[in-house]
C-alpha atoms as a PDB file:
ATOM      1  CA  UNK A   1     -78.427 -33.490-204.292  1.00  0.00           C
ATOM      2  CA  UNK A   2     -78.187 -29.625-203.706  1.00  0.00           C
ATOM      3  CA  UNK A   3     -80.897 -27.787-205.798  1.00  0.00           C
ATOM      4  CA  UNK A   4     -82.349 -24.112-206.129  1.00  0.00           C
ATOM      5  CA  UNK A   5     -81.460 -21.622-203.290  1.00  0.00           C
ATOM      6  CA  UNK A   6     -79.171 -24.142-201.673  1.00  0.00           C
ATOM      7  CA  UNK A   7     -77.125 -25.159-204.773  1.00  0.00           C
ATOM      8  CA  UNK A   8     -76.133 -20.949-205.167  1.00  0.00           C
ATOM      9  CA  UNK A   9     -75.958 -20.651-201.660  1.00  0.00           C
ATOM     10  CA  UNK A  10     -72.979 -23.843-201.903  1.00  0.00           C
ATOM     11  CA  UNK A  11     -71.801 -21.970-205.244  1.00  0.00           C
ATOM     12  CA  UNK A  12     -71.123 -18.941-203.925  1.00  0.00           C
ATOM     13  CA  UNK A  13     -69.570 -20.310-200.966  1.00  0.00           C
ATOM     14  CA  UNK A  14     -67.286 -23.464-203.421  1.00  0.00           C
ATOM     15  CA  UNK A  15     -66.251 -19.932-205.160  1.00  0.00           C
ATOM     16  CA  UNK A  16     -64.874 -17.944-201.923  1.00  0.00           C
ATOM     17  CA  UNK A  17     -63.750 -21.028-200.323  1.00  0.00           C
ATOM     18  CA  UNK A  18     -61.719 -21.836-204.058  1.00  0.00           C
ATOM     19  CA  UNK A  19     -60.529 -17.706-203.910  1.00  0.00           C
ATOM     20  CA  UNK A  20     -59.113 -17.919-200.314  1.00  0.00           C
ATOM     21  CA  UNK A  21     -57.072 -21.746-200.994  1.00  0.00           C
ATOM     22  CA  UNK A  22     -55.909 -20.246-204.492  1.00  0.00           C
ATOM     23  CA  UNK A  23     -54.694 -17.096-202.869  1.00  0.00           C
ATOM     24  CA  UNK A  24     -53.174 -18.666-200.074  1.00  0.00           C
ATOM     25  CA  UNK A  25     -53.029 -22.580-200.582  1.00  0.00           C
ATOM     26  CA  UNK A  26     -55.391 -23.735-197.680  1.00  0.00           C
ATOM     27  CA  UNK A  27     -58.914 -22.761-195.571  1.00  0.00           C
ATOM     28  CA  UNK A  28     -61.327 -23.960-197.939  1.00  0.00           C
ATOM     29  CA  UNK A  29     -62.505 -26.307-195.621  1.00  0.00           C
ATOM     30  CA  UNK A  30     -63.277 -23.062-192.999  1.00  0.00           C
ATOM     31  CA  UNK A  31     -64.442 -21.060-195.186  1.00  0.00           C
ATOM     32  CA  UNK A  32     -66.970 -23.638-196.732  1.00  0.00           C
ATOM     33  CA  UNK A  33     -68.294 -26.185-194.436  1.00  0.00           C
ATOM     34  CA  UNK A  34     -69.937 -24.194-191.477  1.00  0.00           C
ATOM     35  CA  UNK A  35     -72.232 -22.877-194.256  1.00  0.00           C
ATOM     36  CA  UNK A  36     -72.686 -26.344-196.001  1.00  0.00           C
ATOM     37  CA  UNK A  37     -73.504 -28.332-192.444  1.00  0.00           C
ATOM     38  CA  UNK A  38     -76.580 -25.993-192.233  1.00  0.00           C
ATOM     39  CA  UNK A  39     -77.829 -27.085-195.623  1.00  0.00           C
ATOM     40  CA  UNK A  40     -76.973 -30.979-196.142  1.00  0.00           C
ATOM     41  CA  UNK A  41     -75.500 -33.595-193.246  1.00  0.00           C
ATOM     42  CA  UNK A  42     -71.921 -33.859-191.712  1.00  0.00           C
ATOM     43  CA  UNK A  43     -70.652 -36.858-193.264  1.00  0.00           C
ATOM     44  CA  UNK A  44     -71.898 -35.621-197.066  1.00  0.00           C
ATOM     45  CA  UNK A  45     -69.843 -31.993-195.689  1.00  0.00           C
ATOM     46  CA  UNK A  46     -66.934 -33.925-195.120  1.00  0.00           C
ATOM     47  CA  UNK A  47     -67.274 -35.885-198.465  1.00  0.00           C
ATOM     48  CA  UNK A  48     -68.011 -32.947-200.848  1.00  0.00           C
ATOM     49  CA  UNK A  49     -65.484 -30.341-199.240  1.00  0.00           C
ATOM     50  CA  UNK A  50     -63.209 -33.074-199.652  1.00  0.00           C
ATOM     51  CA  UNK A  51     -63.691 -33.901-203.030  1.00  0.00           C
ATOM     52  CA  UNK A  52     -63.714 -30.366-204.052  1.00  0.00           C
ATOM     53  CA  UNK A  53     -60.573 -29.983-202.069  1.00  0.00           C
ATOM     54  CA  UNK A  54     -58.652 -32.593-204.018  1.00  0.00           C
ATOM     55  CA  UNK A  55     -60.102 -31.361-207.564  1.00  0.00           C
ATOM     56  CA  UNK A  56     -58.642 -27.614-206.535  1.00  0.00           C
ATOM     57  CA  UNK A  57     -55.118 -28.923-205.577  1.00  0.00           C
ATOM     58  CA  UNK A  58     -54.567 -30.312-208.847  1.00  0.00           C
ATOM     59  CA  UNK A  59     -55.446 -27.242-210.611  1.00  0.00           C
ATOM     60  CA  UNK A  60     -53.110 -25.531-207.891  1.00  0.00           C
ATOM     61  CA  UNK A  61     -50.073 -27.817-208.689  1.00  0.00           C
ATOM     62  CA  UNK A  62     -50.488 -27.901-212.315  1.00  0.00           C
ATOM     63  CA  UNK A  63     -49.901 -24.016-211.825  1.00  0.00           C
ATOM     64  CA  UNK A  64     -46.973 -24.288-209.248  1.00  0.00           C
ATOM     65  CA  UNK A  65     -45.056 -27.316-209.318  1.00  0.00           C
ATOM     66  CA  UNK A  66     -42.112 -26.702-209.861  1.00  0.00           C
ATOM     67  CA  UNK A  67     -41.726 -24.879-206.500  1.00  0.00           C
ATOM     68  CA  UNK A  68     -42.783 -27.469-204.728  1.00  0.00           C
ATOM     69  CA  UNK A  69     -40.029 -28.609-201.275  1.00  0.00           C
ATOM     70  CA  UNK A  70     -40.513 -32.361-202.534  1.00  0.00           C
ATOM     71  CA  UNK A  71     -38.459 -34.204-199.408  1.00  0.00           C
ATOM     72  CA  UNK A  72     -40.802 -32.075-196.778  1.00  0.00           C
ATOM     73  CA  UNK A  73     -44.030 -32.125-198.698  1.00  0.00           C
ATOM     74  CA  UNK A  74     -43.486 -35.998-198.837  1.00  0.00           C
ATOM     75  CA  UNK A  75     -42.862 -36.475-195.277  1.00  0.00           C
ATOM     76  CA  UNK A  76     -45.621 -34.680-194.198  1.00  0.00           C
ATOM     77  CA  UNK A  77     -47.979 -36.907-196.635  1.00  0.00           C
ATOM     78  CA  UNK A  78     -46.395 -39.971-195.117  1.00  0.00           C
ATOM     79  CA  UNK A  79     -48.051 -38.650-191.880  1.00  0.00           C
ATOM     80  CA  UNK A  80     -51.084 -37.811-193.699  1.00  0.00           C
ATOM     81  CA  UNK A  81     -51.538 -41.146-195.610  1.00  0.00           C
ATOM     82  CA  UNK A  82     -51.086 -43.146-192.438  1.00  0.00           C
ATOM     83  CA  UNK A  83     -53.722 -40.273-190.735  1.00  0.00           C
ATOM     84  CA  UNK A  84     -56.617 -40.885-193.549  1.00  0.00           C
ATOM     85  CA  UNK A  85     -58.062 -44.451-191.767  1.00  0.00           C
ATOM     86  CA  UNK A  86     -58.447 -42.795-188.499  1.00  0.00           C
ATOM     87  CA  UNK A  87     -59.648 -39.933-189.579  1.00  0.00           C
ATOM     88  CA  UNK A  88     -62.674 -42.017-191.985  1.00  0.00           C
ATOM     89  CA  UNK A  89     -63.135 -44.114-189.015  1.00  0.00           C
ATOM     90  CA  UNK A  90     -64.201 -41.177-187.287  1.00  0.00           C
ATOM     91  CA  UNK A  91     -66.650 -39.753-189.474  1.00  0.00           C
ATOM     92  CA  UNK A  92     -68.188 -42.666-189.769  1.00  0.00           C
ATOM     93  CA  UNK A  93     -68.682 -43.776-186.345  1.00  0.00           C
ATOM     94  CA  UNK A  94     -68.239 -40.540-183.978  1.00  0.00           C
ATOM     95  CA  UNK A  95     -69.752 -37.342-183.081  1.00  0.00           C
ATOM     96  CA  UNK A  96     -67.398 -34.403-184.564  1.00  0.00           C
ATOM     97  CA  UNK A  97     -68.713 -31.492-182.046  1.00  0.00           C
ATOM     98  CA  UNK A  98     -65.875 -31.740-179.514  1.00  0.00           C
ATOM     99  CA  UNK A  99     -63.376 -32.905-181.902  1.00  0.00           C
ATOM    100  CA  UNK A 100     -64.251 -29.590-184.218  1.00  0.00           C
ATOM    101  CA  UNK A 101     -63.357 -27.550-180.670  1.00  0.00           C
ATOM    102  CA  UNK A 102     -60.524 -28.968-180.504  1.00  0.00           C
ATOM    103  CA  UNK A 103     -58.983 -28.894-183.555  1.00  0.00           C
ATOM    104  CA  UNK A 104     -59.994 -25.268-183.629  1.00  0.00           C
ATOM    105  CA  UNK A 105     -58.571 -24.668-180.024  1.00  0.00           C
ATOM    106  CA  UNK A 106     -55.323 -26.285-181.118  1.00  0.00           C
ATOM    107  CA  UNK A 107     -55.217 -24.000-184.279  1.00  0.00           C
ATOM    108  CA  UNK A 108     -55.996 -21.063-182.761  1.00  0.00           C
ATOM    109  CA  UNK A 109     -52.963 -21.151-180.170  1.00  0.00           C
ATOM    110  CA  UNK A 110     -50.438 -21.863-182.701  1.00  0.00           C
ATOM    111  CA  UNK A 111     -51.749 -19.052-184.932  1.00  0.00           C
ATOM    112  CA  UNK A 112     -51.339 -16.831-181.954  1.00  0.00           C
ATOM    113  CA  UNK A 113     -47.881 -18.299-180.900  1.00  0.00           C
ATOM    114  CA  UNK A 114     -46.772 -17.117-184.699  1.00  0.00           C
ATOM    115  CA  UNK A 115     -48.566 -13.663-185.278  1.00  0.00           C
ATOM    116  CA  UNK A 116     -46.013 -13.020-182.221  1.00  0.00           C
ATOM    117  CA  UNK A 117     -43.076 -14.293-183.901  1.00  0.00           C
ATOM    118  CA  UNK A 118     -42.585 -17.143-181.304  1.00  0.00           C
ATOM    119  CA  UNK A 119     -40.899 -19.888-182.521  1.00  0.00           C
ATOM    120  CA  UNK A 120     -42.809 -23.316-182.712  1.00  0.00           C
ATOM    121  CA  UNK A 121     -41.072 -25.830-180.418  1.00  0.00           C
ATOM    122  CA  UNK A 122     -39.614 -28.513-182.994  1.00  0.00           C
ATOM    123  CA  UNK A 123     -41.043 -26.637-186.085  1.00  0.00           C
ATOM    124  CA  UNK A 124     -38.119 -27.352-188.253  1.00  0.00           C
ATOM    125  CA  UNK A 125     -37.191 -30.363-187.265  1.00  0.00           C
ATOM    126  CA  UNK A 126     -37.375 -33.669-189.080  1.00  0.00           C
ATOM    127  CA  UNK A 127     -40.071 -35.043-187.597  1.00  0.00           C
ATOM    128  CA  UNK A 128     -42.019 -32.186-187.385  1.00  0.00           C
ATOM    129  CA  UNK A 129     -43.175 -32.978-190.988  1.00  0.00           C
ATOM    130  CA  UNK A 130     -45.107 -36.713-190.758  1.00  0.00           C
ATOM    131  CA  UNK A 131     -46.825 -35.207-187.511  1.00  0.00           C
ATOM    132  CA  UNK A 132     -47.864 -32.179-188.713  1.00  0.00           C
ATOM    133  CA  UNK A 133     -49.199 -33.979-191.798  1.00  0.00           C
ATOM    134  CA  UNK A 134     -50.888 -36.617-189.284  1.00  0.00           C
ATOM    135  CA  UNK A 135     -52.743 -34.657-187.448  1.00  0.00           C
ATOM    136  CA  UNK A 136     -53.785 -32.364-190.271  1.00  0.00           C
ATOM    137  CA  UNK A 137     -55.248 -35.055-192.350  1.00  0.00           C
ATOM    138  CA  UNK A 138     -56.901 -36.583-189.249  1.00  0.00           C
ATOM    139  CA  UNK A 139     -58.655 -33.619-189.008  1.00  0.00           C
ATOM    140  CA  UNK A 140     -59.148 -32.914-192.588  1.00  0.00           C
ATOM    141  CA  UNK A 141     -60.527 -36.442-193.411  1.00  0.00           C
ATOM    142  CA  UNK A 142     -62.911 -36.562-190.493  1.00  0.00           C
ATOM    143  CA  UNK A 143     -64.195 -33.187-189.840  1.00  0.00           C
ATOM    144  CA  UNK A 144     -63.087 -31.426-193.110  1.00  0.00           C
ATOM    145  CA  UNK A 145     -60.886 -28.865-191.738  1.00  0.00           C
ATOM    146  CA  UNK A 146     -57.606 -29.022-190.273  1.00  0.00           C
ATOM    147  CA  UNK A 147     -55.552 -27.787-193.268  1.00  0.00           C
ATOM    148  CA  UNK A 148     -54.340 -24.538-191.167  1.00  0.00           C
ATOM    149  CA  UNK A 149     -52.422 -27.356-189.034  1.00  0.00           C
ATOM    150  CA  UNK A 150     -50.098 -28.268-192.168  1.00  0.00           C
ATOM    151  CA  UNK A 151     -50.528 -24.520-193.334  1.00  0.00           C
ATOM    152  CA  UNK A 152     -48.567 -23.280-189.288  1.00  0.00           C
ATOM    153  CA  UNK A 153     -45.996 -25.851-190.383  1.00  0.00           C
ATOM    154  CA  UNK A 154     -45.480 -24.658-193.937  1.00  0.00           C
ATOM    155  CA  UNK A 155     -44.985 -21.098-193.033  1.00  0.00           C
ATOM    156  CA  UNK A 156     -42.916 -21.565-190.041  1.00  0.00           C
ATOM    157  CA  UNK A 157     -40.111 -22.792-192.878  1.00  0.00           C
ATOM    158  CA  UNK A 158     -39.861 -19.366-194.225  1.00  0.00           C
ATOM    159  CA  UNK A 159     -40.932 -20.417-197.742  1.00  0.00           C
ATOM    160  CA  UNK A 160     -41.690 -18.206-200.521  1.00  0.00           C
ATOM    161  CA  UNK A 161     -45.749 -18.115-200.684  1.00  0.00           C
ATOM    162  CA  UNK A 162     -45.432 -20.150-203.867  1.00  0.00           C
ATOM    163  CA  UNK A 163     -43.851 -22.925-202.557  1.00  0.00           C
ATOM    164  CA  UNK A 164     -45.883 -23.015-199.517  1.00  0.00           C
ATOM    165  CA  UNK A 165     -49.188 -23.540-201.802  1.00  0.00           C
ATOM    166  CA  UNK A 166     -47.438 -25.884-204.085  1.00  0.00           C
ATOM    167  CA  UNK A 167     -45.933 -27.931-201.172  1.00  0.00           C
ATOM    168  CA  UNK A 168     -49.008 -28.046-199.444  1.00  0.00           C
ATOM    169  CA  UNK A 169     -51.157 -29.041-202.498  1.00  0.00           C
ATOM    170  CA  UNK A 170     -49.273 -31.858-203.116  1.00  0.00           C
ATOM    171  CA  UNK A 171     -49.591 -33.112-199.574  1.00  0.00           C
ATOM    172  CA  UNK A 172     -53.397 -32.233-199.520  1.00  0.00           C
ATOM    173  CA  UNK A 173     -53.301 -34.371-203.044  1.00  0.00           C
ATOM    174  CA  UNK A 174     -52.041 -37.270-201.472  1.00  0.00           C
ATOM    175  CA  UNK A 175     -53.686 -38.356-198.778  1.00  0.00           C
ATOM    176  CA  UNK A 176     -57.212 -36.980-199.986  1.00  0.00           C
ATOM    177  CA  UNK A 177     -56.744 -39.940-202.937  1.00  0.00           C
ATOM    178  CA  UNK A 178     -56.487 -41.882-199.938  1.00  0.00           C
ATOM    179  CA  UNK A 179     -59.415 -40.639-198.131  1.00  0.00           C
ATOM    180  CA  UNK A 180     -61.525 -40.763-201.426  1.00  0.00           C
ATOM    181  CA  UNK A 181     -60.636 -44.839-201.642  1.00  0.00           C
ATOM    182  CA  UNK A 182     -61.545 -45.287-197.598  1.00  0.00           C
ATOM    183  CA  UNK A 183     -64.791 -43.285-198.335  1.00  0.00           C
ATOM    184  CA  UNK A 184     -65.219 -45.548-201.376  1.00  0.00           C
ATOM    185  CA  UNK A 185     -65.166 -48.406-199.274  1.00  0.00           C
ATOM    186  CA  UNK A 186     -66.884 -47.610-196.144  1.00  0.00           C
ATOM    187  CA  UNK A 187     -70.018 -46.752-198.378  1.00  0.00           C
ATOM    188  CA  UNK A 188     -69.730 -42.728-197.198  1.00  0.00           C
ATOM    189  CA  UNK A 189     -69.340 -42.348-201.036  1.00  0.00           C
ATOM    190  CA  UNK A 190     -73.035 -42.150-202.741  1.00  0.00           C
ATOM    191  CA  UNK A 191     -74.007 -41.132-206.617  1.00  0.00           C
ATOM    192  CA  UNK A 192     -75.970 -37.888-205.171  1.00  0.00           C
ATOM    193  CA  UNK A 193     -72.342 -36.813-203.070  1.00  0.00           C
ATOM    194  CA  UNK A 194     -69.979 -37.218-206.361  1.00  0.00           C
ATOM    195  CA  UNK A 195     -73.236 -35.323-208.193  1.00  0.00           C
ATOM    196  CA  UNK A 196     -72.843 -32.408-205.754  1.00  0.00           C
ATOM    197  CA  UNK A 197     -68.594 -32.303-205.863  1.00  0.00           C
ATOM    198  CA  UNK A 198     -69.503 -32.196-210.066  1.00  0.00           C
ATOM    199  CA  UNK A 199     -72.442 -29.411-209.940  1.00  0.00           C
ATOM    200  CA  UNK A 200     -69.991 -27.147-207.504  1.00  0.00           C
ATOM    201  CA  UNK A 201     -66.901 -27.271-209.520  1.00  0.00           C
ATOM    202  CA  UNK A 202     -67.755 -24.475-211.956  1.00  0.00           C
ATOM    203  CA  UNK A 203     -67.601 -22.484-208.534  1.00  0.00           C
ATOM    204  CA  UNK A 204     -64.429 -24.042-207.600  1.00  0.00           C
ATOM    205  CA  UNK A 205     -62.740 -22.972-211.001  1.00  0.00           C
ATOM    206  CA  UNK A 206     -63.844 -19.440-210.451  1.00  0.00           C
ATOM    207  CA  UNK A 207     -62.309 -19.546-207.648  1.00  0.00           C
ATOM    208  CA  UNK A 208     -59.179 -20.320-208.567  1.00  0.00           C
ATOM    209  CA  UNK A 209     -59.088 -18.257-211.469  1.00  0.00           C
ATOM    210  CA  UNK A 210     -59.688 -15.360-208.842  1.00  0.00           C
ATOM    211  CA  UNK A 211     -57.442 -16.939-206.313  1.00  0.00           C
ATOM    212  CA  UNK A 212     -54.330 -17.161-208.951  1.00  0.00           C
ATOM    213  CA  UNK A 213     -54.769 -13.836-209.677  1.00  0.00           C
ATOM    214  CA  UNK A 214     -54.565 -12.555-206.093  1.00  0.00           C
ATOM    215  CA  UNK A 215     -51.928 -14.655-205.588  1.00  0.00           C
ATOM    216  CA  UNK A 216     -49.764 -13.302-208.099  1.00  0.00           C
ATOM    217  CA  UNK A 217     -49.917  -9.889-206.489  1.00  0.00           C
ATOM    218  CA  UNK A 218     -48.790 -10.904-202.550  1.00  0.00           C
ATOM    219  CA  UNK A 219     -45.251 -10.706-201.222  1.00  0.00           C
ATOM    220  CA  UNK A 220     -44.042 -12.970-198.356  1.00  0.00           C
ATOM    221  CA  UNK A 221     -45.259 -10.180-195.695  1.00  0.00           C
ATOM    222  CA  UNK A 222     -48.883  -9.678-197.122  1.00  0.00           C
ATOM    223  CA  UNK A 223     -49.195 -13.608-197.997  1.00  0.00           C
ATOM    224  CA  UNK A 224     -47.918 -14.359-194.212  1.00  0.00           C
ATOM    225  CA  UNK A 225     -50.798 -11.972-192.649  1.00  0.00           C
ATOM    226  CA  UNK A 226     -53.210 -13.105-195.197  1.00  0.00           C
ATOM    227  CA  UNK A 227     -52.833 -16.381-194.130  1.00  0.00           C
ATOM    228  CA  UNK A 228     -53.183 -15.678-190.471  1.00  0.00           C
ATOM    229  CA  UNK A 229     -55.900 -13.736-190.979  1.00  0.00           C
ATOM    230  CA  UNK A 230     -57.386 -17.166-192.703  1.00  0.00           C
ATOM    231  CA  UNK A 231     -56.405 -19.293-189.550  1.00  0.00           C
ATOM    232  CA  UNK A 232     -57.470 -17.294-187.095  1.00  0.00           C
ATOM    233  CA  UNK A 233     -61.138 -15.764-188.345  1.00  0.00           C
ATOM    234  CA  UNK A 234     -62.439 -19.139-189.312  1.00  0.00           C
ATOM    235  CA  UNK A 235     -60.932 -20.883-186.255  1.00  0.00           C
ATOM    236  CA  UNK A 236     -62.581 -18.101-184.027  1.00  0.00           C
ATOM    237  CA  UNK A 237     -65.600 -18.987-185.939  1.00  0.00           C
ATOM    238  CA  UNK A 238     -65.603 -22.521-185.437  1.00  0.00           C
ATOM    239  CA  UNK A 239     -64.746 -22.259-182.182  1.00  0.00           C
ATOM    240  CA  UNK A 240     -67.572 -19.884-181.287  1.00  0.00           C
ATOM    241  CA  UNK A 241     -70.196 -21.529-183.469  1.00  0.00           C
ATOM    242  CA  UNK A 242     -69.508 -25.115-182.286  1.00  0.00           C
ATOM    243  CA  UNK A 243     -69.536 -24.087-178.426  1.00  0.00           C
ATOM    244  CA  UNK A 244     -72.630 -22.974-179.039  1.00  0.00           C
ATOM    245  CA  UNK A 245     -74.220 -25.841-179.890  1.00  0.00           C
ATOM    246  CA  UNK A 246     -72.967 -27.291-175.421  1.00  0.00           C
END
């Protein structure tokens, strides 16, 4: 269980990871878990971001819901339900450095594709929904990132920012109940990791409380660079700090 220097170092960052998904409705897992890997293992990371994840998108859709696209938002957690095994196979059994490079490579060049206005192939297209979702909760469930996948997709609708984090929320909701029961069953769920999601969730209501209020003061142009600006700094980061490590 995180204690002394390393429980305010997690607070601090639960608190800016909770401001940044508030604001903009994803990126906590960026934000948070390159700092959190250096003070407790991958697989509690995963766990813990996770958990604190699914705690902040209810507070998020108790705030937004009624903006919420319900027929996309529940096609893209189709993909992400069916996603979640795979995705808790993998943290339990394989080695997350390449697969963090690649998720972060991936994100990267569609960030890039759309700070140029270039149209996704397929974006808007029906089943563009259940594979964004898929391969976002892969990523999410195993290596605790991967939300800026779903967040390209959610953007590239032209929503209002508001139902972009409400839409979002509820497919983040979804399948992390699912991940929480695979976690549960494949023993990756201890006392000491539901002790740690508890202890940082003063942090994580701070944040949201923060976030909300930022939120409230963003228009479609300055939530749309805000959230590139998200996607691409921690995917650069990522990308640089996990290439480091070949």
């Amino acid at each position: 269980m995180l204690t002394g220097y390393e429980l305010l170092i997690a607070l601090f960052m639960i608190w800016l990871g909770a401001t940044v998904m508030g604001s903009v409705g994803f990126g906590m897992g960026l934000v948070v878990s390159p700092v959190l890997l250096l003070l407790v293992e991958p697989q509690t990371v995963v766990v813990v971001v996770n958990g604190e994840i699914g705690l902040l998108t209810i507070l998020v859709l108790a705030r937004n819901w009624r903006h919420i696209d319900l027929k996309v938002a529940m096609l893209m957690s189709i993909g992400g339900v069916v996603a979640a095994p795979i995705g808790v196979l993998a943290l339990s059994s394989a080695s997350p450095g390449v697969l963090r490079i690649s998720v972060s490579a991936v994100v990267l060049a569609l960030a890039f594709l759309m700070v140029f206005d270039l149209q996704l192939p397929g974006v808007r297209r029906r089943l563009a929904g259940p594979v964004f979702g898929f391969l976002s909760s892969l990523s999410v469930t195993a290596l605790s990132i991967g939300g800026p996948l779903a967040a390209i997709y959610a953007i590239a609708q032209g929503w209002p920012p508001r139902t972009v984090r409400a839409s979002l929320a509820l497919y983040f909701l979804t399948y992390e109940i699912a991940a929480f029961a695979l976690y549960a069953w494949t023993g990756l769920i201890q006392r000491g990791t539901l002790a740690n999601v508890a202890v940082l969730a003063p942090g994580l209501a701070l944040g949201f409380g923060l976030g909300t209020f930022l939120a409230a003061r963003m228009d479609q142009r300055v939530f749309r660079r805000a959230a590139m600006a998200v996607i691409i700094g921690g995917s650069v980061v990522l990308l640089v700090r996990e290439a480091a490590r070949f």
